[in-house]
N, C-alpha and C. Protein backbone atom coordinates (compact mmCIF):
# COMPACT_ATOMS: atom_id res chain seq x y z
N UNK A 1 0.86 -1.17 0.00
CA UNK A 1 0.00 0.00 0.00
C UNK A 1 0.91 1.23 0.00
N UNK A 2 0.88 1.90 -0.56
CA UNK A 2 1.16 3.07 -0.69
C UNK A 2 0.56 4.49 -0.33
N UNK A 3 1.53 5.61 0.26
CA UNK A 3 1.36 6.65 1.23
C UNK A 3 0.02 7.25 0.07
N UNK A 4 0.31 7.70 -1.20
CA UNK A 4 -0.64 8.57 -1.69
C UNK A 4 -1.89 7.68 -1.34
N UNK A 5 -1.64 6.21 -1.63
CA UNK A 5 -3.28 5.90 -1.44
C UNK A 5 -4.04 5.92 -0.27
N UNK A 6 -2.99 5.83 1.15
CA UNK A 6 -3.79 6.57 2.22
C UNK A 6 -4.09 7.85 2.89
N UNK A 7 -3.44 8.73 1.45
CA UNK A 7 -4.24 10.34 2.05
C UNK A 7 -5.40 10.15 1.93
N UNK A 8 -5.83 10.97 2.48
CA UNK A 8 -7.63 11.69 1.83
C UNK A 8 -7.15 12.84 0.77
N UNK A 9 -8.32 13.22 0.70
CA UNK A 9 -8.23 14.42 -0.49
C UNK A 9 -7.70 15.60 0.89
N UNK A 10 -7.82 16.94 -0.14
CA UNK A 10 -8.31 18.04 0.74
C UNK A 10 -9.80 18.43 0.99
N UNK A 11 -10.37 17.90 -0.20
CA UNK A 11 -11.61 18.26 0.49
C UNK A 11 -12.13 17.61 1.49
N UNK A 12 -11.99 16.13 1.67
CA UNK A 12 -12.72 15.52 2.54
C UNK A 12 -11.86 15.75 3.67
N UNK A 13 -10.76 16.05 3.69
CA UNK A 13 -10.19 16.79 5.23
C UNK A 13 -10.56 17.74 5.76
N UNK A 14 -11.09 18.43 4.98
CA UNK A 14 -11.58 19.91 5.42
C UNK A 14 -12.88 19.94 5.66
N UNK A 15 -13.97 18.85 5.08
CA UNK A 15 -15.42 18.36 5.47
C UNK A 15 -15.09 17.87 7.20
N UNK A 16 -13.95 17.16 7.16
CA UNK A 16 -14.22 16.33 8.82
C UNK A 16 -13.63 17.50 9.49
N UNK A 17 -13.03 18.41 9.33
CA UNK A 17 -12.25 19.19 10.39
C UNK A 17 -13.50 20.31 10.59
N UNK A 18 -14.59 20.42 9.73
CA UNK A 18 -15.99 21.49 9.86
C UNK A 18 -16.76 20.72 10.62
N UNK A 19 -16.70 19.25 10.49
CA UNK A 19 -18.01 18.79 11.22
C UNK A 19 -17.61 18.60 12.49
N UNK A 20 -15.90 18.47 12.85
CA UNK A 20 -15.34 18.12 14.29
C UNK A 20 -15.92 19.66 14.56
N UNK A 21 -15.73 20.82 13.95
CA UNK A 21 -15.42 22.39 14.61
C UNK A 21 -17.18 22.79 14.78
N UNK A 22 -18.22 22.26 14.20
CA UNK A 22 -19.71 22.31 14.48
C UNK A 22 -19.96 21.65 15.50
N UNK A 23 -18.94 20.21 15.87
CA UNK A 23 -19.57 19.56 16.83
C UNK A 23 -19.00 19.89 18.15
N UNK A 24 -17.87 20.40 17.94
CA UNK A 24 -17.22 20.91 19.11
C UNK A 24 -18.13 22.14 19.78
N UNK A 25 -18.54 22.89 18.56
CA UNK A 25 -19.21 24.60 19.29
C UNK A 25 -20.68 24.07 19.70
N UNK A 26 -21.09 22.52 19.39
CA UNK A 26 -22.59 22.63 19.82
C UNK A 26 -22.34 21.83 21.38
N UNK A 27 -21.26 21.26 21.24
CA UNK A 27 -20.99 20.79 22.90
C UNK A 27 -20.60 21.62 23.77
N UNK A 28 -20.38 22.66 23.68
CA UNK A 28 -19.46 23.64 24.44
C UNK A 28 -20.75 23.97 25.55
N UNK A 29 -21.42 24.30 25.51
CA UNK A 29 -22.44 24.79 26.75
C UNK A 29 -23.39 23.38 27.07
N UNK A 30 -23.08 22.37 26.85
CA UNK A 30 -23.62 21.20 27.80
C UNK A 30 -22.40 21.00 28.67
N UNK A 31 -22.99 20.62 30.04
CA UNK A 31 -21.76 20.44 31.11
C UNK A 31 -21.68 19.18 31.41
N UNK A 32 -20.54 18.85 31.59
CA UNK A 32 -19.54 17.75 31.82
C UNK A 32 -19.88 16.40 32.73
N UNK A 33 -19.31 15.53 32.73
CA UNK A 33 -19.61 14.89 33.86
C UNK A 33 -19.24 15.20 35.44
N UNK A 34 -18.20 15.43 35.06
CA UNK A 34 -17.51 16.33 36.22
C UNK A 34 -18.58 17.46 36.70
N UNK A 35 -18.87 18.35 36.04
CA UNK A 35 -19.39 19.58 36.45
C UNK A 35 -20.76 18.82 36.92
N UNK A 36 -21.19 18.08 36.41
CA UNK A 36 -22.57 17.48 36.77
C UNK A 36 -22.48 16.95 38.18
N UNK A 37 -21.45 16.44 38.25
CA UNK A 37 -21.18 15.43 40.01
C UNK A 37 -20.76 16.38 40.78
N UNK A 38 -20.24 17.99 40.62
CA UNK A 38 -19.75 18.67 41.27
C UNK A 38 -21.31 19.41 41.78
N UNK A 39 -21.92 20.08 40.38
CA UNK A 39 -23.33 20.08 41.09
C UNK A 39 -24.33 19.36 42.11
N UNK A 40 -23.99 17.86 41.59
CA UNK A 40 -24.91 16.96 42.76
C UNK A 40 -24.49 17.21 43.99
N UNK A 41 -22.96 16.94 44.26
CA UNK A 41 -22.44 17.05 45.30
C UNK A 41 -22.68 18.36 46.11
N UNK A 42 -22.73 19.40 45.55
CA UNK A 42 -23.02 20.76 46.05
C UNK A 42 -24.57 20.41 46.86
N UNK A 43 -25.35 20.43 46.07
CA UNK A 43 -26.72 20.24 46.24
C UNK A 43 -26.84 19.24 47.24
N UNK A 44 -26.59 18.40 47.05
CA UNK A 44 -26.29 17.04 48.50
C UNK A 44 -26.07 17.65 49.75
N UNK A 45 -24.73 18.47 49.69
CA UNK A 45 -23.85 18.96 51.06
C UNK A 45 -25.03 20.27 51.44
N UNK A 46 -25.79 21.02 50.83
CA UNK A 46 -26.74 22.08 51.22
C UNK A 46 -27.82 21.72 51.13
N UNK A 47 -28.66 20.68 50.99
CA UNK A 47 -29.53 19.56 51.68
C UNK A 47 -29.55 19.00 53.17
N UNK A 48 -27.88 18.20 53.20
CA UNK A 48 -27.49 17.91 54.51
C UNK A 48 -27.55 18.90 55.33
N UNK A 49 -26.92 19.64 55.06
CA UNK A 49 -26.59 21.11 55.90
C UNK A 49 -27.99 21.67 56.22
N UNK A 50 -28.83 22.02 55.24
CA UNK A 50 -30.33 21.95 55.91
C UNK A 50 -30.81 21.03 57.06
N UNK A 51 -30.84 20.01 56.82
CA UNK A 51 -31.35 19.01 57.79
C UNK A 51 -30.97 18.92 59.25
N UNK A 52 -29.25 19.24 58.99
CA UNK A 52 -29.10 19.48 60.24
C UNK A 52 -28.89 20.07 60.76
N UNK A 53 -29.30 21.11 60.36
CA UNK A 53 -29.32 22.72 60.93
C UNK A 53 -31.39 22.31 61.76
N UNK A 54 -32.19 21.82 60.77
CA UNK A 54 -33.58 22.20 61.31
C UNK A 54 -33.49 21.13 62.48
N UNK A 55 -32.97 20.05 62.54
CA UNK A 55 -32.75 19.09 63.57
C UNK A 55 -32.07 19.56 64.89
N UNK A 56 -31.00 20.25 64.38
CA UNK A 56 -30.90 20.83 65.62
C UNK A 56 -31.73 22.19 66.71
N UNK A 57 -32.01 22.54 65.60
CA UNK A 57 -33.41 23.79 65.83
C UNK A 57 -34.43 22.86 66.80
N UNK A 58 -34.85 22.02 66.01
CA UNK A 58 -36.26 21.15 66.87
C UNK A 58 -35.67 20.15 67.93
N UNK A 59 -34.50 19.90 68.10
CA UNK A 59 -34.26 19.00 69.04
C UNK A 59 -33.66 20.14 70.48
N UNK A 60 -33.18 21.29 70.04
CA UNK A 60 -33.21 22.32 71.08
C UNK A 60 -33.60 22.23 72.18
């Protein structure tokens, strides 16, 4: 096999490098997994923190 026969063209390089650069800008504002578990976790710890804040209020 030979190198020319495994280029691509230019055009079809430049088709995948538009559809990577469309798919990149439509992912950009969905959040992460990370950011997602950092949210739960937030939300978890100021839940808890509620609870035992009113627990200690009513057990006073």
């Amino acid at each position: 096999m030979t190198v020319s026969s495994l280029r691509n063209p230019k055009s079809e390089t430049r088709e995948m490098a538009e559809r990577d650069r469309l798919n990149l800008r439509s992912r950009l504002h969905e959040p992460t997994d990370w950011s997602m578990s950092n949210n739960m976790f937030f939300v978890a710890f100021v839940v808890i923190a509620a609870l035992v804040t009113v627990l200690v209020l009513v057990l006073r």
